[in-house]
PDB file of N, CA and C in Angstrom:
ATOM      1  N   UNK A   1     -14.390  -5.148 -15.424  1.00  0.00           N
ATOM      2  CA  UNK A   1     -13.194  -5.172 -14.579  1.00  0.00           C
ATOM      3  C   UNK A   1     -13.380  -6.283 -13.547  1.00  0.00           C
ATOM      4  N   UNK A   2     -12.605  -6.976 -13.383  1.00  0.00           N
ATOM      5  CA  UNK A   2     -12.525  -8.382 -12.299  1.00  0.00           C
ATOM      6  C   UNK A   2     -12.458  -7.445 -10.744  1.00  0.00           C
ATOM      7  N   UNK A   3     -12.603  -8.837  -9.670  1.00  0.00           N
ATOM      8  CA  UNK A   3     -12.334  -8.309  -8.854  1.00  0.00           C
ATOM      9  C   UNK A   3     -10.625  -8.296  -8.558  1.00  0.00           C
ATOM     10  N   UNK A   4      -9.701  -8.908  -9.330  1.00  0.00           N
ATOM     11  CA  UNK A   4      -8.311  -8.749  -8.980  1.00  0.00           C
ATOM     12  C   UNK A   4      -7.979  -7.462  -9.691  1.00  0.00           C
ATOM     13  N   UNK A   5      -8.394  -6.794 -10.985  1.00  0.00           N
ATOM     14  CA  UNK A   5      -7.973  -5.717 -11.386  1.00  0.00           C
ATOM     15  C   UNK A   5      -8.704  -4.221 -10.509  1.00  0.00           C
ATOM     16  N   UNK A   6      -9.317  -4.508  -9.794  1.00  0.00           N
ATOM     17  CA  UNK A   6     -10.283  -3.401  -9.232  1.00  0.00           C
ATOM     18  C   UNK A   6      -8.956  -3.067  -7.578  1.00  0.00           C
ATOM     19  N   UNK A   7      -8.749  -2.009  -7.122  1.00  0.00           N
ATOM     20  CA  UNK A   7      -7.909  -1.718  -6.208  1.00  0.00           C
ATOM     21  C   UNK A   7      -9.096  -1.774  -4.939  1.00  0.00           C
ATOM     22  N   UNK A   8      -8.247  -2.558  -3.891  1.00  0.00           N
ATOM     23  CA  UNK A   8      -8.562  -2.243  -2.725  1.00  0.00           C
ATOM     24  C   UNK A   8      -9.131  -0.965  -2.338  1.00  0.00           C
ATOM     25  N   UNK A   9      -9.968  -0.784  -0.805  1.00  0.00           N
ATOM     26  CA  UNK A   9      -9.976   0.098  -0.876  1.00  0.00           C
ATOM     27  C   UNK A   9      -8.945   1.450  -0.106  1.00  0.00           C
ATOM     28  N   UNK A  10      -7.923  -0.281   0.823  1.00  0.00           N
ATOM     29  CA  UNK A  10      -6.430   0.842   1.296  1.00  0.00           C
ATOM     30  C   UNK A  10      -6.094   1.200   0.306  1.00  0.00           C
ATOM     31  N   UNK A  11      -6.106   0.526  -0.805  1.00  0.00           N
ATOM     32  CA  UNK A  11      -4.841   0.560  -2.434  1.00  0.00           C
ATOM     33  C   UNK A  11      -5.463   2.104  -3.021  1.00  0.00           C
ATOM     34  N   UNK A  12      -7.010   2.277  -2.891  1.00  0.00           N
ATOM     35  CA  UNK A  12      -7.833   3.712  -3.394  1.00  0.00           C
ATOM     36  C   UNK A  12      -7.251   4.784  -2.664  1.00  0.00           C
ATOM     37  N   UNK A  13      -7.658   4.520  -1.317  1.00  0.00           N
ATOM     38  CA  UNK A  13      -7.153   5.464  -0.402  1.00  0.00           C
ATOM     39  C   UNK A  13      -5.861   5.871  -0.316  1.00  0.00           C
ATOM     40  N   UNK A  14      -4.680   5.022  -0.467  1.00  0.00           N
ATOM     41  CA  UNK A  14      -3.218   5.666  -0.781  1.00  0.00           C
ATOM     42  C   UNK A  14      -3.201   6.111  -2.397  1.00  0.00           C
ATOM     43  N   UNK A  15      -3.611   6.173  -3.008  1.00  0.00           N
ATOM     44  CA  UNK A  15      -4.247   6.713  -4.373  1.00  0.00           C
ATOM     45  C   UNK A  15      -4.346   8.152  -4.165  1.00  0.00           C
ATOM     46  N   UNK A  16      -5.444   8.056  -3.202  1.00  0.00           N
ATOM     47  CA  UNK A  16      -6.353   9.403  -2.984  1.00  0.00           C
ATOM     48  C   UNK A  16      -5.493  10.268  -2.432  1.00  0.00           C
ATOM     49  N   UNK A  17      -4.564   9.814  -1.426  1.00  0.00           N
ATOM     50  CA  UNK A  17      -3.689  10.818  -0.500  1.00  0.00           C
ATOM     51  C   UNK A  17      -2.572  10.920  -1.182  1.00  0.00           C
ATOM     52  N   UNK A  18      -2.408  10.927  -2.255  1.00  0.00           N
ATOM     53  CA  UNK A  18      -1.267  10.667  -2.970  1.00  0.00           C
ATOM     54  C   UNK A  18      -1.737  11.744  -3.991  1.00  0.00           C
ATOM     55  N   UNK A  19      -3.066  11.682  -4.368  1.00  0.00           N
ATOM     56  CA  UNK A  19      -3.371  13.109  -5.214  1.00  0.00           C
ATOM     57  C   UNK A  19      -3.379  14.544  -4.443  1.00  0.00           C
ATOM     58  N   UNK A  20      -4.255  14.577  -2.565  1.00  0.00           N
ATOM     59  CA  UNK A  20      -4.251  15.436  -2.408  1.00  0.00           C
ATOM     60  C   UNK A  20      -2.368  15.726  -2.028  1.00  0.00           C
ATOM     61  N   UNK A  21      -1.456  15.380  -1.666  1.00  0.00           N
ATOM     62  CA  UNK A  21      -0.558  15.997  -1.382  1.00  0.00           C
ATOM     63  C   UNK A  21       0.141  16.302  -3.343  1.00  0.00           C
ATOM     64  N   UNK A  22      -0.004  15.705  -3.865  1.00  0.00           N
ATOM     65  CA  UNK A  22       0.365  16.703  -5.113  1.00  0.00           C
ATOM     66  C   UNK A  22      -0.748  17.780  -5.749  1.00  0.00           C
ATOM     67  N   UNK A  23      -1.767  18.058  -4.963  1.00  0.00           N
ATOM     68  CA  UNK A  23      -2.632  19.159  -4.932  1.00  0.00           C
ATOM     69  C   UNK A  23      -2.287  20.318  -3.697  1.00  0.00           C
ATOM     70  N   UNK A  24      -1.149  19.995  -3.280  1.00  0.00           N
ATOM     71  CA  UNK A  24      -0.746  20.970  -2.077  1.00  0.00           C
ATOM     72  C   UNK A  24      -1.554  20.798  -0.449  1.00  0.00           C
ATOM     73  N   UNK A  25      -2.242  19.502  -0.175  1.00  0.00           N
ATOM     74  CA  UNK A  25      -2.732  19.448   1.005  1.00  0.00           C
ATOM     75  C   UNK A  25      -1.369  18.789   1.679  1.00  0.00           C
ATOM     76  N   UNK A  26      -1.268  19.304   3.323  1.00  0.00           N
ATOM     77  CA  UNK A  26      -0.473  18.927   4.235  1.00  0.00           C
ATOM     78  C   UNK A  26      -1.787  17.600   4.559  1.00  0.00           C
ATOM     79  N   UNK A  27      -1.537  15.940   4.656  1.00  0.00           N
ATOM     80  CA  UNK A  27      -2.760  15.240   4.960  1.00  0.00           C
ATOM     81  C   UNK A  27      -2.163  15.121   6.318  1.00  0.00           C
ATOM     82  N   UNK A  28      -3.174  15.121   7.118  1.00  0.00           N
ATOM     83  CA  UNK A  28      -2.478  14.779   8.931  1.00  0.00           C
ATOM     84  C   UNK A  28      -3.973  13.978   9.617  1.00  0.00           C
ATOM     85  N   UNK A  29      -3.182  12.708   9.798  1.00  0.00           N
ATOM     86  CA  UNK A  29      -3.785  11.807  10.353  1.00  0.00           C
ATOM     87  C   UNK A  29      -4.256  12.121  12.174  1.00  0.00           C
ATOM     88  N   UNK A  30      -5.656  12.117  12.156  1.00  0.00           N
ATOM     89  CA  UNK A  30      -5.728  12.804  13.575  1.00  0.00           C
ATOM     90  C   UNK A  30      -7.220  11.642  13.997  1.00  0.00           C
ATOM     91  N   UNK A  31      -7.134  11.752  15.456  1.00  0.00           N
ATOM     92  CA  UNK A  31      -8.167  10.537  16.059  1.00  0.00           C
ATOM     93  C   UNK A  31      -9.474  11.988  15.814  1.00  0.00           C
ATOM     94  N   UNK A  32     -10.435  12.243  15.728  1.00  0.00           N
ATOM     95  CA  UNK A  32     -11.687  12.281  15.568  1.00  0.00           C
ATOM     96  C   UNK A  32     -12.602  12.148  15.779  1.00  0.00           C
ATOM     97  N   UNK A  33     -13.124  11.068  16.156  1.00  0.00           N
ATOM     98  CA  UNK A  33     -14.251  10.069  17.170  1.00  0.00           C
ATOM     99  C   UNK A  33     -15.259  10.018  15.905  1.00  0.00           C
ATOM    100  N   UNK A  34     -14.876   9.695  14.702  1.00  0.00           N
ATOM    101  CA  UNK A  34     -15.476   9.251  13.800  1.00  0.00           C
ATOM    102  C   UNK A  34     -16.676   9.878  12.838  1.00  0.00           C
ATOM    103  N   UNK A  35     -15.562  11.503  13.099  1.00  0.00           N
ATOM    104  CA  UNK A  35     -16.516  12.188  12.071  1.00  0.00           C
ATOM    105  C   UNK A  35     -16.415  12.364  10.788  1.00  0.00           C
ATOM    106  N   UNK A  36     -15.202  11.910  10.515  1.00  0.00           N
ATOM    107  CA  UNK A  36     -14.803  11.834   9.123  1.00  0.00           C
ATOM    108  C   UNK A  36     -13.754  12.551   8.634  1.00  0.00           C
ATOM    109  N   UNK A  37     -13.588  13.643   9.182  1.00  0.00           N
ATOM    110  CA  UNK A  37     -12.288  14.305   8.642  1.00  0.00           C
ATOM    111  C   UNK A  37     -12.809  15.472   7.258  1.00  0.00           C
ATOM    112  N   UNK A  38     -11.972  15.913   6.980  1.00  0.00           N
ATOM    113  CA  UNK A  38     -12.217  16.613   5.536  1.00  0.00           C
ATOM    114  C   UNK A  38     -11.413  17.464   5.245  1.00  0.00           C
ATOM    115  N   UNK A  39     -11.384  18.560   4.353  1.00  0.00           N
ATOM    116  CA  UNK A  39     -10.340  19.515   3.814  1.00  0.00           C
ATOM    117  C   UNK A  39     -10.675  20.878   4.691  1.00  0.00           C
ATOM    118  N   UNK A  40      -9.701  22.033   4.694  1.00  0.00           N
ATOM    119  CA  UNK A  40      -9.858  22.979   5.057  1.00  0.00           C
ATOM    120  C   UNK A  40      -8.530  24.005   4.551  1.00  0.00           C
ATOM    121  N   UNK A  41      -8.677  25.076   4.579  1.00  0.00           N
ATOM    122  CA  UNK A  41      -7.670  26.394   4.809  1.00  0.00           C
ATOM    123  C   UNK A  41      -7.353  27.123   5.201  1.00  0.00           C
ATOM    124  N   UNK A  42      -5.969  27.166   6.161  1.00  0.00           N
ATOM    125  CA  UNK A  42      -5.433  27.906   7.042  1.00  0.00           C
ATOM    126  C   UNK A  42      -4.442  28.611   6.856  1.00  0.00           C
ATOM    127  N   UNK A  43      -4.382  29.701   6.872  1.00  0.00           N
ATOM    128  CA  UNK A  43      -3.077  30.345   6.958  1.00  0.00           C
ATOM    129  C   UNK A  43      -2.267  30.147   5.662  1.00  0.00           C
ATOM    130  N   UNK A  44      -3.198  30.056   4.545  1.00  0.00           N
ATOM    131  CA  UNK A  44      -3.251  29.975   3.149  1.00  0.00           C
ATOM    132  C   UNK A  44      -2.675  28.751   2.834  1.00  0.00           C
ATOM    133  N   UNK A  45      -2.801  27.669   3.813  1.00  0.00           N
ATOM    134  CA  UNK A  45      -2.344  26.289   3.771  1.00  0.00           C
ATOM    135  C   UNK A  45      -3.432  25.336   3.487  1.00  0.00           C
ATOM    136  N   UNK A  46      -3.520  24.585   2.585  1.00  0.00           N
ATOM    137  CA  UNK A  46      -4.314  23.420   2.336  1.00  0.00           C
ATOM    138  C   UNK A  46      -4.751  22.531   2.921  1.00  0.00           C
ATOM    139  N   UNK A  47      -5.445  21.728   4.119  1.00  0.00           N
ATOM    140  CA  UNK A  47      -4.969  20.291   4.982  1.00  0.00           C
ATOM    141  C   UNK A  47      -6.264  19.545   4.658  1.00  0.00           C
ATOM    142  N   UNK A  48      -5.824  18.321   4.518  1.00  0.00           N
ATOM    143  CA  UNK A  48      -6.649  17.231   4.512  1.00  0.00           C
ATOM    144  C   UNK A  48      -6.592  16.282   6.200  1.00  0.00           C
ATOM    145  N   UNK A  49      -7.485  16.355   6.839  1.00  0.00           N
ATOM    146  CA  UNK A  49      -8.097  15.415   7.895  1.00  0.00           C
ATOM    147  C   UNK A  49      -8.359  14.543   7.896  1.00  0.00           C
ATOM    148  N   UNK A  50      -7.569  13.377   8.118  1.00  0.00           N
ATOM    149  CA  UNK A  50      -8.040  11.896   7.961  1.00  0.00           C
ATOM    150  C   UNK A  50      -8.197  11.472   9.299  1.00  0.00           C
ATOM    151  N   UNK A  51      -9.837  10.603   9.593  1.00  0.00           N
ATOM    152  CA  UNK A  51     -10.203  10.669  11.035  1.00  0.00           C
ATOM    153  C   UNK A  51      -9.582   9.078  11.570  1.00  0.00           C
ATOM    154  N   UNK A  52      -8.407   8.974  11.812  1.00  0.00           N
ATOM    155  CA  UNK A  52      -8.028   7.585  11.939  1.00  0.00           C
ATOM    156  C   UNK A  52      -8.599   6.209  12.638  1.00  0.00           C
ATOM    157  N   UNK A  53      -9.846   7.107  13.522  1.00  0.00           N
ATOM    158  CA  UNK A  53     -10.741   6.029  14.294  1.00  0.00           C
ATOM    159  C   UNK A  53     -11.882   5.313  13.405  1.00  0.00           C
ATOM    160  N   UNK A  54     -11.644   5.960  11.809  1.00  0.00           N
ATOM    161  CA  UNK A  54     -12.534   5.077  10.558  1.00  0.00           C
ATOM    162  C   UNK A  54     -11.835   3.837  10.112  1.00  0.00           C
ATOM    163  N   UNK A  55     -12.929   2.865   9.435  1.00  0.00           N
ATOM    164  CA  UNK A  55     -11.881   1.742   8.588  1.00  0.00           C
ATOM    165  C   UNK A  55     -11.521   2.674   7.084  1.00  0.00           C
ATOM    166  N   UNK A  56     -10.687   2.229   6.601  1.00  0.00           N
ATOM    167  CA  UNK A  56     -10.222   2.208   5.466  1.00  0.00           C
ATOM    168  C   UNK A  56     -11.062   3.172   4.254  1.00  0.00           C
ATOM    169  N   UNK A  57     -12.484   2.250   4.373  1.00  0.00           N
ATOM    170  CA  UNK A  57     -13.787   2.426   3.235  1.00  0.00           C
ATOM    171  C   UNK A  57     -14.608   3.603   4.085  1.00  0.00           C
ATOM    172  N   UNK A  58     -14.464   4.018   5.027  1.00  0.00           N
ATOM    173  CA  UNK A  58     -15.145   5.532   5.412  1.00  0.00           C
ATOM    174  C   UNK A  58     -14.368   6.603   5.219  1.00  0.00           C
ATOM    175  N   UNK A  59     -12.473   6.257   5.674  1.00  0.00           N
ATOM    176  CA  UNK A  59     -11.736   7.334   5.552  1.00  0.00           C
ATOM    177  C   UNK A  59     -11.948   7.459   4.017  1.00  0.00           C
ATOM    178  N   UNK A  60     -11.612   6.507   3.182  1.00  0.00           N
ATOM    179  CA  UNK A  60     -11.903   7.300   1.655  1.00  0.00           C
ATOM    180  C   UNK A  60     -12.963   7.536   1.289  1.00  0.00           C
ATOM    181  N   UNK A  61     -13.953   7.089   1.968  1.00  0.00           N
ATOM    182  CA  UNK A  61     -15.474   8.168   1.302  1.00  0.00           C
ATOM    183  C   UNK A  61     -14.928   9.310   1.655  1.00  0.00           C
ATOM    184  N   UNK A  62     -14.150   9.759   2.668  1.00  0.00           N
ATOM    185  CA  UNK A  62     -14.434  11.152   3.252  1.00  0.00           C
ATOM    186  C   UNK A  62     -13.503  11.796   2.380  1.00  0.00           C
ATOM    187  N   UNK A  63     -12.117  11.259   2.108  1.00  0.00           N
ATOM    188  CA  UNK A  63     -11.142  11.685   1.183  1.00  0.00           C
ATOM    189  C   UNK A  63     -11.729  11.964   0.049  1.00  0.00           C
ATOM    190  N   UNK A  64     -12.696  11.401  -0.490  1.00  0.00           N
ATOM    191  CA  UNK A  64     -12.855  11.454  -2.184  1.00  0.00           C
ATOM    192  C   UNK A  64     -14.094  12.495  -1.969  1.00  0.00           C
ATOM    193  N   UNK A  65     -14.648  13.141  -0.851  1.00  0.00           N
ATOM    194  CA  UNK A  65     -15.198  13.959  -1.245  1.00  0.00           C
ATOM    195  C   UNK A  65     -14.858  15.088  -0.825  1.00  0.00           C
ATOM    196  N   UNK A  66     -13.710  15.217   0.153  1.00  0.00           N
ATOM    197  CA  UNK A  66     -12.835  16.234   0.249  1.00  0.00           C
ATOM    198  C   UNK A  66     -12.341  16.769  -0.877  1.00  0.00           C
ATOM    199  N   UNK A  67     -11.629  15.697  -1.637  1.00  0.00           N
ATOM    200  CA  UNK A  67     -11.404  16.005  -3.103  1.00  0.00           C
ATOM    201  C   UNK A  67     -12.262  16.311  -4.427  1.00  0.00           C
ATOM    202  N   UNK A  68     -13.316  15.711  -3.939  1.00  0.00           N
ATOM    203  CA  UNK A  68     -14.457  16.311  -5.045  1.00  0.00           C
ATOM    204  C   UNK A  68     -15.088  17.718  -4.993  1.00  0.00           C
ATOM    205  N   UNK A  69     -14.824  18.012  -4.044  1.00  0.00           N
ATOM    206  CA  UNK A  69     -15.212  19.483  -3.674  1.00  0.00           C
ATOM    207  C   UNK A  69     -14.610  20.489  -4.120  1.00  0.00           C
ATOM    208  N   UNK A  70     -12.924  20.059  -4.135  1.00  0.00           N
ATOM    209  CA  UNK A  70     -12.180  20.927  -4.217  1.00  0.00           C
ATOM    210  C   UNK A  70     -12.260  21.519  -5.745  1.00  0.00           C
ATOM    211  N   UNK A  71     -12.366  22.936  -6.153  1.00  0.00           N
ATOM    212  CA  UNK A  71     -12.590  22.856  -7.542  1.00  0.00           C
ATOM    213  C   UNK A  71     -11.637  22.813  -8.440  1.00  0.00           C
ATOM    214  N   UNK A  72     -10.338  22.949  -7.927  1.00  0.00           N
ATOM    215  CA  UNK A  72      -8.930  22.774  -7.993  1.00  0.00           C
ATOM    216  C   UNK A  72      -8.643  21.412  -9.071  1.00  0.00           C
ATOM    217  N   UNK A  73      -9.566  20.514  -8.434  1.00  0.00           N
ATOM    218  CA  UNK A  73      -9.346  18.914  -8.799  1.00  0.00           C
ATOM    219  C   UNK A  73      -9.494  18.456 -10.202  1.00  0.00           C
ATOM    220  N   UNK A  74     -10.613  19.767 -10.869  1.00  0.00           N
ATOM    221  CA  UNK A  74     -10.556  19.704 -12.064  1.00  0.00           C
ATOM    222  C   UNK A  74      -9.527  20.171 -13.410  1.00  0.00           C
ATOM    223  N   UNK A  75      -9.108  20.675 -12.519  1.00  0.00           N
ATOM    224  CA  UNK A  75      -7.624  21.360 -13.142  1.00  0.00           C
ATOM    225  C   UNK A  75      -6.729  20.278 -13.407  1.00  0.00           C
ATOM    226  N   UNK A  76      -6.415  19.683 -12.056  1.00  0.00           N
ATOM    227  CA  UNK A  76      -5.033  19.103 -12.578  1.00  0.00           C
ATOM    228  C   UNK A  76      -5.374  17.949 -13.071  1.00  0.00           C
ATOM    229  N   UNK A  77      -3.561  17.902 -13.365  1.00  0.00           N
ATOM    230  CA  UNK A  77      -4.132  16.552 -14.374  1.00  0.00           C
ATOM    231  C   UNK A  77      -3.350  15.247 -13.569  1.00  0.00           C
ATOM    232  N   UNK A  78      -4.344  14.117 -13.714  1.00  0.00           N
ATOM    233  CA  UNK A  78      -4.178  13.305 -12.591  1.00  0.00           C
ATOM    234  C   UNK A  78      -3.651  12.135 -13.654  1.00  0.00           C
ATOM    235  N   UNK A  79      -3.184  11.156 -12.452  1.00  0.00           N
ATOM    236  CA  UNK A  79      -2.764   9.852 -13.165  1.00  0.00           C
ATOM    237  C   UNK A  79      -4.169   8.966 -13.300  1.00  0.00           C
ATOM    238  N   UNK A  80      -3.795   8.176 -14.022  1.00  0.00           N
ATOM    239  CA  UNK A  80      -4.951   7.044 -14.380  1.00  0.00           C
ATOM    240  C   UNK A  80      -5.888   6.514 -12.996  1.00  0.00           C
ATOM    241  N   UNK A  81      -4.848   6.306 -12.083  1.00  0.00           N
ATOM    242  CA  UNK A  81      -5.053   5.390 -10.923  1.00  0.00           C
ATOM    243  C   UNK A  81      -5.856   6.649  -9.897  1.00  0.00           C
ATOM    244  N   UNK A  82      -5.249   7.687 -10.223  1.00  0.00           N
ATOM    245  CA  UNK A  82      -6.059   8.548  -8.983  1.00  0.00           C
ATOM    246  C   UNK A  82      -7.193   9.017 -10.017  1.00  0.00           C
ATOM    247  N   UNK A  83      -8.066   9.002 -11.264  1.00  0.00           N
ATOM    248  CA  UNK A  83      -8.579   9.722 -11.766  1.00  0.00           C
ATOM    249  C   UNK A  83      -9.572   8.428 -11.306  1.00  0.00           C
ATOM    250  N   UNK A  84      -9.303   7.225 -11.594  1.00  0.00           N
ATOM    251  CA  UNK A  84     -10.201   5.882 -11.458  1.00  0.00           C
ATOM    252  C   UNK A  84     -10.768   5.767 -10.270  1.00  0.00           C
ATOM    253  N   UNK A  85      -9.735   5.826  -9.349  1.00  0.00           N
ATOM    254  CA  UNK A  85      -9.841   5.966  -7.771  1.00  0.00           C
ATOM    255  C   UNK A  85     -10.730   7.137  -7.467  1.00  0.00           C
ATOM    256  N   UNK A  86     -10.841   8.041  -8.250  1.00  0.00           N
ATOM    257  CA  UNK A  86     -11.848   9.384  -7.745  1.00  0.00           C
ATOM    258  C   UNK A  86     -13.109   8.834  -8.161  1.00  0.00           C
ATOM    259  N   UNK A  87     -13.467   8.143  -9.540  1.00  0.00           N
ATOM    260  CA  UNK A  87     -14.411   8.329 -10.273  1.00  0.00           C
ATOM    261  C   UNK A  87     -14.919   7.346  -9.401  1.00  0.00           C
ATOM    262  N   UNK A  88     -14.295   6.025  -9.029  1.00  0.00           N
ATOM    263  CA  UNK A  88     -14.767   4.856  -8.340  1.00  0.00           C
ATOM    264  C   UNK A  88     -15.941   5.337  -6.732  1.00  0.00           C
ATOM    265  N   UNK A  89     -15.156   6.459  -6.532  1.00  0.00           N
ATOM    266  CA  UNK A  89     -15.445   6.566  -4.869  1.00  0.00           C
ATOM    267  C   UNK A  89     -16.622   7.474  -5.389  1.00  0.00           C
ATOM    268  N   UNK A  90     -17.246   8.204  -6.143  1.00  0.00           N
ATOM    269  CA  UNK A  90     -18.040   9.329  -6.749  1.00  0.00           C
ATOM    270  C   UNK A  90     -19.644   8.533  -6.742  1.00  0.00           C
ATOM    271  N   UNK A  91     -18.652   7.445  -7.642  1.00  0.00           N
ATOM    272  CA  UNK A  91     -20.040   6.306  -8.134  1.00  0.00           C
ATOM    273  C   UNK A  91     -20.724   5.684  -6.659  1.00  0.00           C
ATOM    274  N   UNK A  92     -19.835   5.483  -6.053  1.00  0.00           N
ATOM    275  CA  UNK A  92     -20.110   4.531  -4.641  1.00  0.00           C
ATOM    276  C   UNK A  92     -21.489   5.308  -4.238  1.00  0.00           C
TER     277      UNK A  92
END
């Protein structure tokens, strides 16, 4: 794979948040002081934490292992771009 066919890692990360909200996470962008953010469940609600005081390439480490955790993730069935985008951030 070149580096023009390989996605950014904003291009991964809107990927990534694009799977958890069709996995039922509310994602809510919140300042943090750079702990990373992650998944949780409330009130039988899903949320993903994105720590906005990260660049780009930390918020989606943290996304893709929010999502790797989830055991949910293996269930559904994902598009090409978010399955690549998962596998990409796994390998990292």
């Amino acid at each position: 794979m070149t580096s023009r066919q390989r996605k950014s890692s904003v291009e991964q990360l809107e990927v990534l948040l694009e799977l958890a909200k069709d996995m039922g996470y509310e994602v809510r962008y919140e300042t943090l002081g750079g702990i990373g953010g992650g998944a949780c469940e409330y009130a039988g609600r899903k949320c993903l934490f994105v720590d906005i005081t990260l660049g780009p390439m930390d918020q989606l480490d943290a996304v893709s292992r929010a999502l790797g955790n989830d055991p949910q993730v293996a269930l559904y069935e994902m598009t090409g771009d978010q399955e690549t985008a998962l596998r990409v951030r796994k390998a990292a």
